[in-house]
Protein backbone atom coordinates (compact mmCIF):
# COMPACT_ATOMS: atom_id res chain seq x y z
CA UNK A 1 0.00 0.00 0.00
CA UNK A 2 1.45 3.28 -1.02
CA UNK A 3 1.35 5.94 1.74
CA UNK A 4 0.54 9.35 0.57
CA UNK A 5 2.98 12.04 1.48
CA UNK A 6 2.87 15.44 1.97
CA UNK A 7 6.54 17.27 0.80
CA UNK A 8 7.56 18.81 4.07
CA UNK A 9 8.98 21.74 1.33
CA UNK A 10 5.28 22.37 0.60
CA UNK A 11 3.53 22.99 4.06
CA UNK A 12 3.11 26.20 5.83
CA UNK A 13 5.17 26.30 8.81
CA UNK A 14 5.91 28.59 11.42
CA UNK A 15 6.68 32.39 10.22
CA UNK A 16 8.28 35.14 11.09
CA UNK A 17 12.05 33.96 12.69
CA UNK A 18 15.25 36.24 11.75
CA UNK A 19 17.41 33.86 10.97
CA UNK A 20 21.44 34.54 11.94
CA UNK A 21 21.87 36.92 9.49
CA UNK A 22 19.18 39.20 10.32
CA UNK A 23 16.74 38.63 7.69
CA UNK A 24 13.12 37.40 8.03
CA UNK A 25 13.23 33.30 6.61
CA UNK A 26 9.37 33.49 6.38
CA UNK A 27 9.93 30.13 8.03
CA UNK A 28 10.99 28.68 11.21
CA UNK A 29 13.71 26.35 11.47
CA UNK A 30 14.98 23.93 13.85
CA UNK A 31 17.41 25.58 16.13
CA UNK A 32 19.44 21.91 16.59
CA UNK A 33 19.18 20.60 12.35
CA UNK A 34 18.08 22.91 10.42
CA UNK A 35 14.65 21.56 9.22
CA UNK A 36 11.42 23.11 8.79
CA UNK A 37 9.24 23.33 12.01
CA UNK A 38 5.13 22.97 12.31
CA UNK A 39 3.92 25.12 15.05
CA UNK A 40 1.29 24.44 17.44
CA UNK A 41 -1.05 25.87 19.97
CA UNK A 42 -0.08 23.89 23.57
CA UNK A 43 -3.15 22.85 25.17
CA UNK A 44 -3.87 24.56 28.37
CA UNK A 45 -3.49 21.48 30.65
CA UNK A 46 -0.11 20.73 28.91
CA UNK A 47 1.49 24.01 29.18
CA UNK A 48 3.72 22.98 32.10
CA UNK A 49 5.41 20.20 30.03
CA UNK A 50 6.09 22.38 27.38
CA UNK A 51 9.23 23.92 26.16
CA UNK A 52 9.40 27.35 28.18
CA UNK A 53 6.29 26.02 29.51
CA UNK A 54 4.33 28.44 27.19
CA UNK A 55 1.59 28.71 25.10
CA UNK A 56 3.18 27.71 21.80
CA UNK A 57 5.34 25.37 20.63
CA UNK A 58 7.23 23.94 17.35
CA UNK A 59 8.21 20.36 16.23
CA UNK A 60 11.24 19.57 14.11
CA UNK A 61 9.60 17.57 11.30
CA UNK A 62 13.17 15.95 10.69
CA UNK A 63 14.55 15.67 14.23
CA UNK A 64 11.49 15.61 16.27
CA UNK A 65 12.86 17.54 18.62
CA UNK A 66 10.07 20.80 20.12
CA UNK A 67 11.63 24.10 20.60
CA UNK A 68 9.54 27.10 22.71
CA UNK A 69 7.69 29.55 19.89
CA UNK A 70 6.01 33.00 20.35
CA UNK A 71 2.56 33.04 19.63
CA UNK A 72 2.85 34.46 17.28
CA UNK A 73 4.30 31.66 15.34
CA UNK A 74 0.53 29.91 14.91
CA UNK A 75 -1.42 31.27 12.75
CA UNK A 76 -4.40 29.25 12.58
CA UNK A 77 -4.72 24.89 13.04
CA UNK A 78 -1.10 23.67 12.74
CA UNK A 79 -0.39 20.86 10.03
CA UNK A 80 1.43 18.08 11.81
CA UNK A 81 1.20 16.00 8.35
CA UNK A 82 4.24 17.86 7.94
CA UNK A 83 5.77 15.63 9.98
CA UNK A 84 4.74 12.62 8.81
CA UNK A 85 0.97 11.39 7.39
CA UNK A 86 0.17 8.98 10.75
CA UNK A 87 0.78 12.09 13.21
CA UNK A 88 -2.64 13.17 14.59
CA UNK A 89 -3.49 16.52 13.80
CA UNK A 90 -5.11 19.39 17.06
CA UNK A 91 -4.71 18.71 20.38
CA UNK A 92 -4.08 14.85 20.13
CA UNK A 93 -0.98 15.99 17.58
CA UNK A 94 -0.32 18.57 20.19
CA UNK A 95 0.31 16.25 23.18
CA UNK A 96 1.89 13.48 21.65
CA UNK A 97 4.60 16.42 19.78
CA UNK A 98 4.98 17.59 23.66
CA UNK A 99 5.86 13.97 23.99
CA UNK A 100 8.35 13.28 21.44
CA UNK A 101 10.42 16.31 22.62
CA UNK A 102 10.57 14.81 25.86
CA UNK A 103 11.71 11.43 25.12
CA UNK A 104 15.86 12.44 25.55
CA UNK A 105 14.83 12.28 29.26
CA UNK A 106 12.32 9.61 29.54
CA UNK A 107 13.96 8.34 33.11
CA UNK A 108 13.72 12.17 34.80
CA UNK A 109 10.38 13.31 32.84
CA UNK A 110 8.32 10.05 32.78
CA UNK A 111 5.41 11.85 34.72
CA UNK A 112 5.28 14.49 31.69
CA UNK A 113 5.57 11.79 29.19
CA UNK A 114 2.61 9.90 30.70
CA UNK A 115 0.31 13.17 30.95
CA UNK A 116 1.50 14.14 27.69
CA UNK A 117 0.39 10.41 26.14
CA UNK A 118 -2.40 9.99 28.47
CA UNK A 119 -3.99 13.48 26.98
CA UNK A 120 -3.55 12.34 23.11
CA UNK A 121 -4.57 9.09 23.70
CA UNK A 122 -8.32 10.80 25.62
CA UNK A 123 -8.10 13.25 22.33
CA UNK A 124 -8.23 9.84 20.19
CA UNK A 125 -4.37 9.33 19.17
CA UNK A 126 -2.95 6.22 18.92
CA UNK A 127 0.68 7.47 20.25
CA UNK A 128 2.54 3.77 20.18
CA UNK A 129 0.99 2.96 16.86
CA UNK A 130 2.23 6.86 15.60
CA UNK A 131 5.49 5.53 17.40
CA UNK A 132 5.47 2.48 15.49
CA UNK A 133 5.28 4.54 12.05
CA UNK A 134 8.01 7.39 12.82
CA UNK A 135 10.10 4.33 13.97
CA UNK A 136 9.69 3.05 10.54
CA UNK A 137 10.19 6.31 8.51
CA UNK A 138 13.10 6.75 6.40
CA UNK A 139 13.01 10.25 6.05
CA UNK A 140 12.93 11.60 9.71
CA UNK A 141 16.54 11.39 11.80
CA UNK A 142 14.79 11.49 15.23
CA UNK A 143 17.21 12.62 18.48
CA UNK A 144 16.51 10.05 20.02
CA UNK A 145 15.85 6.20 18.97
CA UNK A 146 12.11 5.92 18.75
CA UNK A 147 12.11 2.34 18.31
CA UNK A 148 13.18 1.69 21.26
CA UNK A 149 11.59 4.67 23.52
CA UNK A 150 8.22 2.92 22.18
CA UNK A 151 9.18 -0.47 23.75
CA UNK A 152 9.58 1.71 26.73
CA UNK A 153 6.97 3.84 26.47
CA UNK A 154 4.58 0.52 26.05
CA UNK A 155 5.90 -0.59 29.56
CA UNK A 156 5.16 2.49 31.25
CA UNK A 157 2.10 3.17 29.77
CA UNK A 158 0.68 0.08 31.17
């Protein structure tokens, strides 16, 4: 079955950074890699798990890793099939985004994980199956190993 894919070139992303030469990049780029970001409103109830524990965030649609935005940033719903077709979109893509960017410290944050999780799965995401397919992807270079934060994840979860 071929999986339809949206060209991470071709999605609005977060606008409005000066890059390090000064000049507006009408996009917003991962501080760490480089790639394009998606950003996204932070549900209230997650806003202490988020990065700067503010009201916006971004996701690296290459490295997965979520970086602190101003609000700026969002400018209406957020298109998280920029990171990959599986990822849920609204507050389900939200949490489980939240999640992802905490999974370098899955040993200290593991309460934020869960409540991160627990929230997508109530807004009807299926984070280990979402797991399963960024584990799988060829084209995302995740900072951490996904594969193997899942198996994790599926233990702690239970």
């Amino acid at each position: 079955m071929q999986r339809s894919r949206v060209s991470r070139r071709d999605v609005p992303v977060a606008r409005g950074e000066v890059g390090a030469d000064g000049s507006e990049s009408g996009t917003m780029t991962c501080p760490v890699c480089g790639a394009h970001t998606v950003a996204f409103a932070v549900p209230s109830a997650l806003r202490e798990h988020a990065p700067g524990s503010g009201g916006h965030a971004a996701i690296c649609t290459n490295c997965l890793r979520t970086h602190a935005v101003g609000g700026d940033a969002v400018d209406g719903p957020s298109d998280f099939a920029a990171v990959h077709s599986a990822f849920p979109d609204g507050e389900a893509g939200a949490a489980l985004a939240l999640s992802l960017g905490l999974l370098n410290s899955l040993a200290l944050r593991r309460d934020d994980i869960d409540d991160c999780c627990a929230y997508a799965e109530r807004a009807g995401a299926d984070v280990l199956l979402t797991l399963d397919r960024l584990a799988a992807e060829e084209g995302i270079d995740p900072h951490v190993d996904v594969d193997r934060r899942r198996h994790q994840l599926a233990e702690m979860l239970r």
